[in-house]
Protein backbone atom coordinates (compact mmCIF):
# COMPACT_ATOMS: atom_id res chain seq x y z
CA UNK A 1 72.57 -32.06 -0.29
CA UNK A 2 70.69 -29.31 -2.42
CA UNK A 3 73.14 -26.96 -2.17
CA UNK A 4 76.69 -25.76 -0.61
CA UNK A 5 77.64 -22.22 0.48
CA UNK A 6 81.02 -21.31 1.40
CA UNK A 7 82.10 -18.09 3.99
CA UNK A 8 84.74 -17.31 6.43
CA UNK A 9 83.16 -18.13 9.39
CA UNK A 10 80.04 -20.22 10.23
CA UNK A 11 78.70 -19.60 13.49
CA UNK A 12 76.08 -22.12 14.89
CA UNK A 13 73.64 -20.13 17.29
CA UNK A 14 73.13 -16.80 17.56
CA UNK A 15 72.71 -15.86 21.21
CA UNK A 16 74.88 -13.02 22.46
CA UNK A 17 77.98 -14.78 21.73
CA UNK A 18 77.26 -15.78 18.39
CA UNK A 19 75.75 -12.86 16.74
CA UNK A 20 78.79 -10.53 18.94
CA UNK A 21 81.33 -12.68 16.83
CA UNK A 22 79.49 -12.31 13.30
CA UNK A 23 78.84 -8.14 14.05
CA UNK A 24 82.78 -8.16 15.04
CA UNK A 25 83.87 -10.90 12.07
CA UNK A 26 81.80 -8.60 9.76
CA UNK A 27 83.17 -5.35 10.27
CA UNK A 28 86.80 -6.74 10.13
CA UNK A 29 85.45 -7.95 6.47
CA UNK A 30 84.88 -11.53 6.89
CA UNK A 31 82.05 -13.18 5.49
CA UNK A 32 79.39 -14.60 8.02
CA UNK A 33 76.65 -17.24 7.92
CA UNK A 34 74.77 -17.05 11.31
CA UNK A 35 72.54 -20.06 12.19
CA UNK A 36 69.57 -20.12 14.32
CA UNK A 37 67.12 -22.40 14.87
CA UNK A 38 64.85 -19.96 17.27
CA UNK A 39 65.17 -16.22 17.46
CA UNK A 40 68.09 -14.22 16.38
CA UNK A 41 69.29 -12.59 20.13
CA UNK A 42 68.97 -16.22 22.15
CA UNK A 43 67.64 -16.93 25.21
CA UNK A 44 69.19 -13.49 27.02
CA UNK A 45 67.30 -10.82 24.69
CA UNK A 46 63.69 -13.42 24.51
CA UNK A 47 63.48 -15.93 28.01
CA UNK A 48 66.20 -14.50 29.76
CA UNK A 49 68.27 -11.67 30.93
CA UNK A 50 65.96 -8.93 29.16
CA UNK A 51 62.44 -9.82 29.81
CA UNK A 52 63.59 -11.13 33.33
CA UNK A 53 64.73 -7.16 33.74
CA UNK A 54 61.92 -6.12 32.53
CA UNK A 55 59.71 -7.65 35.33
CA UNK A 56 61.91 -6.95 38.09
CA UNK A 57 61.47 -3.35 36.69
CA UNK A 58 57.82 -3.74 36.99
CA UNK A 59 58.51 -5.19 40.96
CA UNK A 60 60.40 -2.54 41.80
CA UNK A 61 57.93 0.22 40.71
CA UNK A 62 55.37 -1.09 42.63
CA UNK A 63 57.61 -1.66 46.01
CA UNK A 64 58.10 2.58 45.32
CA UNK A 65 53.94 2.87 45.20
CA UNK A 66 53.92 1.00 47.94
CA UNK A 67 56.29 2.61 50.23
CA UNK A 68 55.45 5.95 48.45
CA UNK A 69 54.07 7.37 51.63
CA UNK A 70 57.20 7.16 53.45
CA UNK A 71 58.86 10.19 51.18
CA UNK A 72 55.55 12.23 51.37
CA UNK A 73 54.08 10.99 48.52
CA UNK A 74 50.20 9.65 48.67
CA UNK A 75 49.74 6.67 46.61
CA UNK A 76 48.20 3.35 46.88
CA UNK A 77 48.90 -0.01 45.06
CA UNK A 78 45.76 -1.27 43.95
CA UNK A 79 47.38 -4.41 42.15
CA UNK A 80 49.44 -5.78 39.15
CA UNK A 81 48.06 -5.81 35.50
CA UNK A 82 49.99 -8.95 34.25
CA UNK A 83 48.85 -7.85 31.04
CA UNK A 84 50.04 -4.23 30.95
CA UNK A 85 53.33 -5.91 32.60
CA UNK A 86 53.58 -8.66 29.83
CA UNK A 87 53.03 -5.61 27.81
CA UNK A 88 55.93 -3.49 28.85
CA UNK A 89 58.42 -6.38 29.25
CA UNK A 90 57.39 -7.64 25.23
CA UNK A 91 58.02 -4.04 24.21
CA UNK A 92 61.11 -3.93 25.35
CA UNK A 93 62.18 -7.09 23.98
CA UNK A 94 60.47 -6.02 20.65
CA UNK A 95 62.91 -2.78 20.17
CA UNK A 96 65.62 -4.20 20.98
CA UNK A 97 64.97 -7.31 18.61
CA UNK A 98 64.12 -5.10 15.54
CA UNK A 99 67.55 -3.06 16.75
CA UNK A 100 69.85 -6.29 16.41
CA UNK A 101 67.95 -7.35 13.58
CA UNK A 102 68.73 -4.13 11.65
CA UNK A 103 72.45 -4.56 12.80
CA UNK A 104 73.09 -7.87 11.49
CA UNK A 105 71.24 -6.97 8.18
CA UNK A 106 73.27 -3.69 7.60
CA UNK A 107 76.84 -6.03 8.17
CA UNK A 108 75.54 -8.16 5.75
CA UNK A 109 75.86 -11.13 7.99
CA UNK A 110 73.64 -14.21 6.14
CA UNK A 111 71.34 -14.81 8.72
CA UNK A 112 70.36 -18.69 8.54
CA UNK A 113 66.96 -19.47 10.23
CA UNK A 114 66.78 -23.57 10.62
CA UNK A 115 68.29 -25.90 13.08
CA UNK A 116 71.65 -26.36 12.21
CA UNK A 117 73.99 -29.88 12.61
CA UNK A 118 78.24 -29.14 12.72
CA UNK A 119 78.76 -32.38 9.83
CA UNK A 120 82.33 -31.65 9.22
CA UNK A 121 84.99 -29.78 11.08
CA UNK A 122 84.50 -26.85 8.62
CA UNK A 123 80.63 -27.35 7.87
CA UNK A 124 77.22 -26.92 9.54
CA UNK A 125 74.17 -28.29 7.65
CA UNK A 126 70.73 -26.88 8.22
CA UNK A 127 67.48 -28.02 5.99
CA UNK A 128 70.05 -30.16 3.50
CA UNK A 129 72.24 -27.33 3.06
CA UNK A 130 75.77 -27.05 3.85
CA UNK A 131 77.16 -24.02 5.05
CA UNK A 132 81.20 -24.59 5.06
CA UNK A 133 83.75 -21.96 7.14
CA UNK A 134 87.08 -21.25 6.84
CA UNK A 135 86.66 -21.49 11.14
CA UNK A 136 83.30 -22.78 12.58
CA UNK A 137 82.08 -21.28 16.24
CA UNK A 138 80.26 -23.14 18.02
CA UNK A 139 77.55 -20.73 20.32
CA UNK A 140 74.65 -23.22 21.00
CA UNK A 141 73.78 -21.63 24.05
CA UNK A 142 71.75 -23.43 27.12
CA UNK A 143 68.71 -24.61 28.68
CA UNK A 144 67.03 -24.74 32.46
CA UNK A 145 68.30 -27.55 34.28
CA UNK A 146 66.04 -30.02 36.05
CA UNK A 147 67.29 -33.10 39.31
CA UNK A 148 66.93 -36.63 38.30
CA UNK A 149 63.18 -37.55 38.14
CA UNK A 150 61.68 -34.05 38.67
CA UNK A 151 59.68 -33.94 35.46
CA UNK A 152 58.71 -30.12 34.27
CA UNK A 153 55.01 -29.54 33.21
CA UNK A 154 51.64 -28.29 34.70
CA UNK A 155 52.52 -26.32 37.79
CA UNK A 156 56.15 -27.31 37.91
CA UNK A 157 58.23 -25.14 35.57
CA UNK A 158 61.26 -23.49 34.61
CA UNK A 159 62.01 -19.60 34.56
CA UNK A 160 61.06 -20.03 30.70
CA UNK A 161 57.09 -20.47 31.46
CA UNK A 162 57.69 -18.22 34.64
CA UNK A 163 57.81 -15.25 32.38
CA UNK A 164 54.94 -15.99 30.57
CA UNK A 165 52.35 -16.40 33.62
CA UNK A 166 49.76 -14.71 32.96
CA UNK A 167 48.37 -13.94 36.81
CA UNK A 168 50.24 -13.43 39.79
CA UNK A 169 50.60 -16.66 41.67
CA UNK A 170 49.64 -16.79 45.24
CA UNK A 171 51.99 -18.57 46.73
CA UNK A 172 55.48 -20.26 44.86
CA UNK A 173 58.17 -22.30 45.86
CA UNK A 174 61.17 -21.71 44.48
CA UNK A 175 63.96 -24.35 44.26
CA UNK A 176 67.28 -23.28 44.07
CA UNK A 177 68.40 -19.96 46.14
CA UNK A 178 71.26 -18.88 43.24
CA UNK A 179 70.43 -15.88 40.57
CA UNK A 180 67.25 -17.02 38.76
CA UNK A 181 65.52 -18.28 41.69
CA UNK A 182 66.40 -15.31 44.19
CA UNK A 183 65.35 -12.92 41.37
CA UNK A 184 62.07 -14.64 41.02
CA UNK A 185 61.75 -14.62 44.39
CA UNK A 186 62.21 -10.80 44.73
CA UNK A 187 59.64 -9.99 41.93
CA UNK A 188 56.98 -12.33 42.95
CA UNK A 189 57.04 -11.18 46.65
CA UNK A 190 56.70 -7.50 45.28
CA UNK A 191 54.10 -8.68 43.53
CA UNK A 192 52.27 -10.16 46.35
CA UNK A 193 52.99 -13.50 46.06
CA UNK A 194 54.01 -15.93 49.12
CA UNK A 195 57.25 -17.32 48.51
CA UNK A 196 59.55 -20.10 50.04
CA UNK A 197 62.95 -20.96 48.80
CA UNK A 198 64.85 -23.98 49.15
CA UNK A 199 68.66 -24.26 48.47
CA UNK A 200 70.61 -27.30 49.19
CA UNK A 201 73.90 -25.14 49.92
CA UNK A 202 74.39 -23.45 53.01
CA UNK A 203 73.45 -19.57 51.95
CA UNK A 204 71.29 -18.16 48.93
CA UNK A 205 73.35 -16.74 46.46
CA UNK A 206 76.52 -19.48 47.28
CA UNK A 207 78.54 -18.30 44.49
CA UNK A 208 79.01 -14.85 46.31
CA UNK A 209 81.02 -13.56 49.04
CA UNK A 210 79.71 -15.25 52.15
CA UNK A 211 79.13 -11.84 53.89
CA UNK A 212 76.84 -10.44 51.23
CA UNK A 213 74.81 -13.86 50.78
CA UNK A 214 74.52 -13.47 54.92
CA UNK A 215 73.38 -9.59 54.13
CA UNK A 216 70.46 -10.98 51.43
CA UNK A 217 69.01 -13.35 53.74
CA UNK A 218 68.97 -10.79 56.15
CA UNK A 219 67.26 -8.54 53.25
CA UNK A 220 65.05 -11.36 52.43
CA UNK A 221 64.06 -11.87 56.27
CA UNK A 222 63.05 -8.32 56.39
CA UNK A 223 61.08 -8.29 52.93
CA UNK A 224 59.46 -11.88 54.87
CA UNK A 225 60.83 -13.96 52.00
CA UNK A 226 60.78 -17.40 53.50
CA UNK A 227 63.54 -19.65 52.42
CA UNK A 228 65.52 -22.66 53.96
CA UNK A 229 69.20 -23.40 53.27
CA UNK A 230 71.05 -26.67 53.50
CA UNK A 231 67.54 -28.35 52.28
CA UNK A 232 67.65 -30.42 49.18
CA UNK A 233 64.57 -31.65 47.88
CA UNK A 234 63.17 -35.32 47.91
CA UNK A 235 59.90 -35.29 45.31
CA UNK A 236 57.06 -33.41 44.53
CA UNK A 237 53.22 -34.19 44.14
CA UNK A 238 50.35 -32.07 41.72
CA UNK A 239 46.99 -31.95 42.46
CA UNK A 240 44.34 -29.63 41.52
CA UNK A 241 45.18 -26.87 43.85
CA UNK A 242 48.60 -26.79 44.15
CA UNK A 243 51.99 -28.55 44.54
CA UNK A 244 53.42 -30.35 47.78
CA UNK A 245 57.13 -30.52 47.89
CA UNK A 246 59.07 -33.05 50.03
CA UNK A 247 62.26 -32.47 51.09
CA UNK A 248 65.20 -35.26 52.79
CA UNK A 249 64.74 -33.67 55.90
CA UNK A 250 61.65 -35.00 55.91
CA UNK A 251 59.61 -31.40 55.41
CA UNK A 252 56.74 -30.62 53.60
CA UNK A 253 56.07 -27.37 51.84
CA UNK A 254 52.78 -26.26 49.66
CA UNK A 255 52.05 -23.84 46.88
CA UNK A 256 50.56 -22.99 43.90
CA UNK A 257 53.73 -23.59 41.29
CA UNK A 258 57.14 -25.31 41.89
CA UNK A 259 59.54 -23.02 40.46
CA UNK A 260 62.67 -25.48 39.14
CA UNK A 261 65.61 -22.93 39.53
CA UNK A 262 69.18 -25.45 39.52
CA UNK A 263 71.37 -23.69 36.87
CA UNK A 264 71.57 -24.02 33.26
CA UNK A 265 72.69 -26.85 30.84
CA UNK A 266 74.48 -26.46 27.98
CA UNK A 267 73.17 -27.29 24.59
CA UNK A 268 75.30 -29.54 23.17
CA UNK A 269 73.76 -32.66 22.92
CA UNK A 270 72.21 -34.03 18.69
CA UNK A 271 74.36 -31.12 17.45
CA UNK A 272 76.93 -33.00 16.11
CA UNK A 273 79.84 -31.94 17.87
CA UNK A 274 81.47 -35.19 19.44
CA UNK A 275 81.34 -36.98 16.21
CA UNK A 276 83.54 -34.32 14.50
CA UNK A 277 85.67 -34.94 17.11
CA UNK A 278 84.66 -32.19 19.39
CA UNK A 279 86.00 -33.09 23.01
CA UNK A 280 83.14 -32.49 25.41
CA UNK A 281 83.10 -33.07 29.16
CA UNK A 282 79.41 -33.41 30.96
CA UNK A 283 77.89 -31.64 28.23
CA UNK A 284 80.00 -28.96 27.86
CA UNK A 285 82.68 -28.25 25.17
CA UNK A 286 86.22 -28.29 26.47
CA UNK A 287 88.44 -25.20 25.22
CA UNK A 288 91.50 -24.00 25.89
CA UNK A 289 92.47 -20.21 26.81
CA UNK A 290 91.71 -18.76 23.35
CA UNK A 291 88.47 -20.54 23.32
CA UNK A 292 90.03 -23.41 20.55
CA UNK A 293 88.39 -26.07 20.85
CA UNK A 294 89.66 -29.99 20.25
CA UNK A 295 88.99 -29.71 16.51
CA UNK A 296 91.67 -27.41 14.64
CA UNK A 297 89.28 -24.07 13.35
CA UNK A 298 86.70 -25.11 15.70
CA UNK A 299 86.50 -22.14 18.63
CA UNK A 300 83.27 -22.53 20.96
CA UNK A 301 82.06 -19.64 23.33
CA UNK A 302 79.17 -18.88 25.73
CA UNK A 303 77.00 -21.28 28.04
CA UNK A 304 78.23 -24.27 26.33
CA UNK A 305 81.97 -23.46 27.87
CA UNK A 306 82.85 -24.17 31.13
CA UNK A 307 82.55 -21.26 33.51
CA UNK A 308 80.15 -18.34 34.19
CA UNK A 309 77.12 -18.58 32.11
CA UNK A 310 76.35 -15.01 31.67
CA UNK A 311 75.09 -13.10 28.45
CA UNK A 312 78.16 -10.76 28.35
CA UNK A 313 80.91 -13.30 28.72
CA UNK A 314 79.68 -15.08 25.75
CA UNK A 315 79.13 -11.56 23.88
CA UNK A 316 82.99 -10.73 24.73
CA UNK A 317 83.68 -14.30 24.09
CA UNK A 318 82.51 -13.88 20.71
CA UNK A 319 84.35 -10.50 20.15
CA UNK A 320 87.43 -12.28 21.51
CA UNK A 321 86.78 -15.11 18.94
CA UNK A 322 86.47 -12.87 16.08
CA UNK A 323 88.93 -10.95 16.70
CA UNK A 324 91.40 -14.16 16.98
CA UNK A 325 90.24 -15.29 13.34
CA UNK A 326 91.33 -12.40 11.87
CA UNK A 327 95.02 -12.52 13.51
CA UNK A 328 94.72 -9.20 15.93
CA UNK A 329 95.80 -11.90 19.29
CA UNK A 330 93.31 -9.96 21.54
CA UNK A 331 93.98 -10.39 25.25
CA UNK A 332 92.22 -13.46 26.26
CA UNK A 333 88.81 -13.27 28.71
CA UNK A 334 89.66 -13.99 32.15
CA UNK A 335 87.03 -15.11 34.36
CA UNK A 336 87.73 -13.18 37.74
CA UNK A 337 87.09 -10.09 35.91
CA UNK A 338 84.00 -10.72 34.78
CA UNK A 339 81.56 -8.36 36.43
CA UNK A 340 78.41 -10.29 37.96
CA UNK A 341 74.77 -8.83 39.19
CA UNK A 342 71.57 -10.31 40.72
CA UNK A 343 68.96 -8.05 40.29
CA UNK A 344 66.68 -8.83 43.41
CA UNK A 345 66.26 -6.52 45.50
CA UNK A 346 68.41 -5.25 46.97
CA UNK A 347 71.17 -5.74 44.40
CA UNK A 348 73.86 -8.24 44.54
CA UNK A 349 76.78 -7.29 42.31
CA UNK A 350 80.90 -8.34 42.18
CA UNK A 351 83.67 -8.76 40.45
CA UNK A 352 87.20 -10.58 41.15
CA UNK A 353 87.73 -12.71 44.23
CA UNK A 354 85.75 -13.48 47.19
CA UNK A 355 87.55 -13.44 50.32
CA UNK A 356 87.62 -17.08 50.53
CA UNK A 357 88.74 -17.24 47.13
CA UNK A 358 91.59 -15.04 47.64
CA UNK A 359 92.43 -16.62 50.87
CA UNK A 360 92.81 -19.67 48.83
CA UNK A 361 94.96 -18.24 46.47
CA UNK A 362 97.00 -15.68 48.81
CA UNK A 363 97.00 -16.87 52.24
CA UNK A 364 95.15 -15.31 55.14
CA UNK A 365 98.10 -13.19 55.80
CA UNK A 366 97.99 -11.48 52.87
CA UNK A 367 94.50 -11.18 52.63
CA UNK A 368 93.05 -7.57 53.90
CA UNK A 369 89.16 -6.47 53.51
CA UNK A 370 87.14 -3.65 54.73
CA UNK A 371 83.08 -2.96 54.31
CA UNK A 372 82.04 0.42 53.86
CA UNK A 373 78.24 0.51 55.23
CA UNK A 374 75.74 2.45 53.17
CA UNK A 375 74.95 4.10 56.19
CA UNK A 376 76.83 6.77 55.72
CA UNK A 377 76.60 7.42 52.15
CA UNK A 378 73.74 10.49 51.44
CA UNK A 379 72.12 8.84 48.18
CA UNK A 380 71.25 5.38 49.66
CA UNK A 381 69.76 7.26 52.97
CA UNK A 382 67.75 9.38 49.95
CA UNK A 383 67.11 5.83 48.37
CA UNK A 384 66.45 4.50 51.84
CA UNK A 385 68.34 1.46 50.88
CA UNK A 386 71.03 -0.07 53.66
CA UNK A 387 74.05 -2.59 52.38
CA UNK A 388 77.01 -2.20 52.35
CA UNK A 389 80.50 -2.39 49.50
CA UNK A 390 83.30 -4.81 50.53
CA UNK A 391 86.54 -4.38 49.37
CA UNK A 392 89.02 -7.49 49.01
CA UNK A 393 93.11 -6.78 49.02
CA UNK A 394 96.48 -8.20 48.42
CA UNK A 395 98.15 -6.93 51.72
CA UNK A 396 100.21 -3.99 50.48
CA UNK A 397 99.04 -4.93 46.60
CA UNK A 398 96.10 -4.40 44.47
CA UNK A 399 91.91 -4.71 45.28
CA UNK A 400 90.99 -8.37 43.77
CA UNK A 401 87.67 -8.39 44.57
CA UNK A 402 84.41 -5.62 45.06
CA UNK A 403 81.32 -7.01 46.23
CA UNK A 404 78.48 -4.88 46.99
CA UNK A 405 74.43 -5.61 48.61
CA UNK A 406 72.26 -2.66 48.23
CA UNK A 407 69.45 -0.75 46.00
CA UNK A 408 70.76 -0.26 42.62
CA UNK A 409 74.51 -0.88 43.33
CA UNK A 410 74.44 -3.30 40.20
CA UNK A 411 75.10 0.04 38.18
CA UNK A 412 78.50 0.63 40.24
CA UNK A 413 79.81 -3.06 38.78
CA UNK A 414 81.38 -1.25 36.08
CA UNK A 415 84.02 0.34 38.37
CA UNK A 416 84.30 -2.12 40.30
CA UNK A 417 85.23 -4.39 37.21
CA UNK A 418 87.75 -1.47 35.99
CA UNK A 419 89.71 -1.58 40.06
CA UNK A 420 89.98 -5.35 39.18
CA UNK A 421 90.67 -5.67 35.72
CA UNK A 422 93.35 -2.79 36.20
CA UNK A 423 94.82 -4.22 39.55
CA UNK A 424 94.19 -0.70 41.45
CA UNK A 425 95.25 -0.06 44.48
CA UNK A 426 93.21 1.73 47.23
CA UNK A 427 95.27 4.69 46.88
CA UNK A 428 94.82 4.90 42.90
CA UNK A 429 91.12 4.76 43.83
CA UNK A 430 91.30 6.89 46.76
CA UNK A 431 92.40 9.96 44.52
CA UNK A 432 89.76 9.64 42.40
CA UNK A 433 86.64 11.88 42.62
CA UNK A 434 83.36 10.39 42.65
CA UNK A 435 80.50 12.65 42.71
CA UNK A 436 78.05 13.72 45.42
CA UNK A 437 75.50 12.60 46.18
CA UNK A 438 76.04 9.54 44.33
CA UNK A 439 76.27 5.63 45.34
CA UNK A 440 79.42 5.83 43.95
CA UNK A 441 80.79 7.80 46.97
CA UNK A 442 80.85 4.72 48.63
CA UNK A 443 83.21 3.35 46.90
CA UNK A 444 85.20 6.15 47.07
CA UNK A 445 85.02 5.67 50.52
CA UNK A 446 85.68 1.99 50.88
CA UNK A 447 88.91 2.99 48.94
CA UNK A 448 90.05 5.72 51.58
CA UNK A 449 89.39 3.41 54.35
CA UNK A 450 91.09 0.34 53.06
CA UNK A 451 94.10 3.23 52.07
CA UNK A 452 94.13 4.09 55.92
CA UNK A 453 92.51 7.09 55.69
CA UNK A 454 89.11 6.47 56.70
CA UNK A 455 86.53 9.85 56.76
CA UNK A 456 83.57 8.14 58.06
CA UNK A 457 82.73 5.28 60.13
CA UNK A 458 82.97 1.68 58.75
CA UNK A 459 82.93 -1.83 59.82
């Protein structure tokens, strides 16, 4: 070893959970070394959440031009510039980069760039140089998962060279109907490509509600995204032109590019953690409820934990971590409350339990839900976007679940996660004002209904 530096904490990755818990350790006057091997801001600010966004945004300008005329407006789409879009989506990723890197500069968190190894319960080693913590966090982050034998490369590829095509591809298949590859889906058909989806579960978007994953396909129907549920795939063949995917039910499908959209993996694996003694369980490290992990002063947060892998779990994660260090006992992150969002279009966002989910956990009988329909809330007709929000009750308790389809209703998630988080009741909501015209409304509205006291119709 050349050298040996010794801090409070040593954080090993510095996606949004690990740079959250140095900014938090930081300013409650620990001293932080913060290693990265890549890019300070992970895979969410450079391949994933942000730049993703950032195209969608692009898709969902050009549905507006091309539906202008149906507000008065004359317009015409005459095509997409993927380099003015590449050039929108890399400025946005730019400012917000030179943001977090001014952040973590001005806390005086020692930003270590080098692929870092944990060698010792308190120590991570990058480039022969030992970096020792009073607590380690591990915040490695994932990858885009692949099936057995489906090898990535030429026109197969993963939502990481998806971002970076530089032409709008004429036709795609996309494999896997969950967040990435729905999103994907959305953008390239506003684009103009020709897409086909094929999930293996029974509905796109399985992890939701059943009702709103019925609603998208409707959506998708409607928009004349093809996709097929219930269809897992069998192998895949390149050729000059295109791709030809097989699937067990014997089908065929052709395109230009094979989208490989099955989840994320953690990144766990040469890092050193199950020789320290780290306890990991398919990859991912096993913690309990205040993210402590096997190895006493070893916490772990993000993708690499079991559970949602979403950019601002691991950024509270890290908070929650930080916070736990320096003795404060912050509440611990509970997963139901977690707010979720799929930005397609239209909008897929919840928080708390499905119905089945709190079927499960109640028993029908004490399981009420209502659907408000966007029908009769006046900014969606301005919008011109249908869906509807669902509402999911204890019978004579609290809402434990919102899930909502529609244009833009990813922006009302943050309600919806406060009627959860705080166990409302449809009354305490019901008494609330929410502006008009707004989206919002129709929460509002859900809320009257579902406290008997309904003022427009509703399903």
């Amino acid at each position: 070893m050349a050298d040996s530096q010794d801090y409070d904490i040593v954080i090993l990755g510095a996606g949004s959970g690990g740079y959250a818990a140095a900014l938090r350790a930081a300013e409650l006057g620990m001293t932080v070394a913060l290693v990265e091997g890549d890019k300070l801001g992970g895979t969410c600010l450079h391949r994933g959440c942000i730049p993703t966004k950032a195209l969608l945004h692009s898709a969902e300008v050009a549905e507006m031009v091309r539906h202008a005329g149906a507000v008065g407006v004359n317009g015409s789409l005459d095509g997409i510039d993927m380099a003015g879009v590449a050039s929108f989506r890399d400025g946005v990723v730019g400012r917000l980069y030179q943001g977090l890197q001014g952040l973590v500069a001005a806390r005086q968190v020692n930003l270590v760039h080098g692929w870092g190894r944990l060698v010792a319960p308190d120590a991570v080693e990058v480039d022969g140089v030992r970096y020792r913590g009073k607590h380690v966090i591990l915040a490695s982050g994932s990858r885009s998962k692949t099936l057995p034998g489906l090898e990535i490369g030429g026109r197969v590829i993963t939502s990481e060279q998806a971002l970076e095509l530089d032409h709008v591809p004429a036709s795609a298949i996309v494999l896997g109907g969950g967040v990435i590859g729905v999103e994907f889906a959305s953008l390239w058909q506003s684009f103009g490509t020709a897409v086909t989806i094929l999930e293996a579960l029974p509905n796109l978007v399985p992890n939701e509600d059943v009702s709103v994953s019925k609603a998208l396909e409707r959506a998708f129907r409607k928009r004349k995204i093809a996709f097929h549920t219930g269809t897992r795939f069998a192998g895949v063949e390149q050729g000059a032109e295109g791709v030809t995917v097989r699937t067990e039910d014997g089908g065929t499908y052709t395109s230009e590019i094979l989208l490989v959209a099955v989840g994320r993996a953690p990144m766990t694996e040469g890092l050193g953690y199950d020789e320290q003694g780290v306890r990991l369980e398919r990859g991912y490290v096993r913690t309990d409820e205040r993210l402590r992990t096997s190895v006493p002063g070893v916490y772990a947060v993000g993708d690499i934990v079991p559970g949602l892998q979403l950019a601002h779990r691991g950024f509270q994660q890290g908070i929650f971590v930080a916070e736990e260090i320096a003795g404060l006992k912050p509440a611990p992150v509970v997963e139901s409350g977690i707010p979720r969002v799929t930005y397609c279009d239209p909008n897929v966002a919840s928080v708390g339990l499905t119905h089945t989910q709190a079927v499960e956990a109640l028993g029908e009988e004490n399981v009420v839900t209502l659907e408000y329909n966007l029908g009769g809330n006046g900014k969606s007709q301005i919008l011109q976007t249908g869906g509807f929000v669902k509402l999911v009750r204890e019978k004579d308790g609290p809402i434990v679940g919102v899930h909502m389809l529609g244009d833009r209703l990813g922006e009302l998630v943050g309600e919806g996660q406060l009627i959860v988080n705080w166990e409302a009741y449809p009354e305490d909501v019901a008494a609330l004002l929410h502006a008009h015209p707004t989206q919002d409304e129709a929460l509002g509205e859900a809320a009257l209904a579902l406290a008997g006291k309904p003022l427009h119709a509703h399903n």
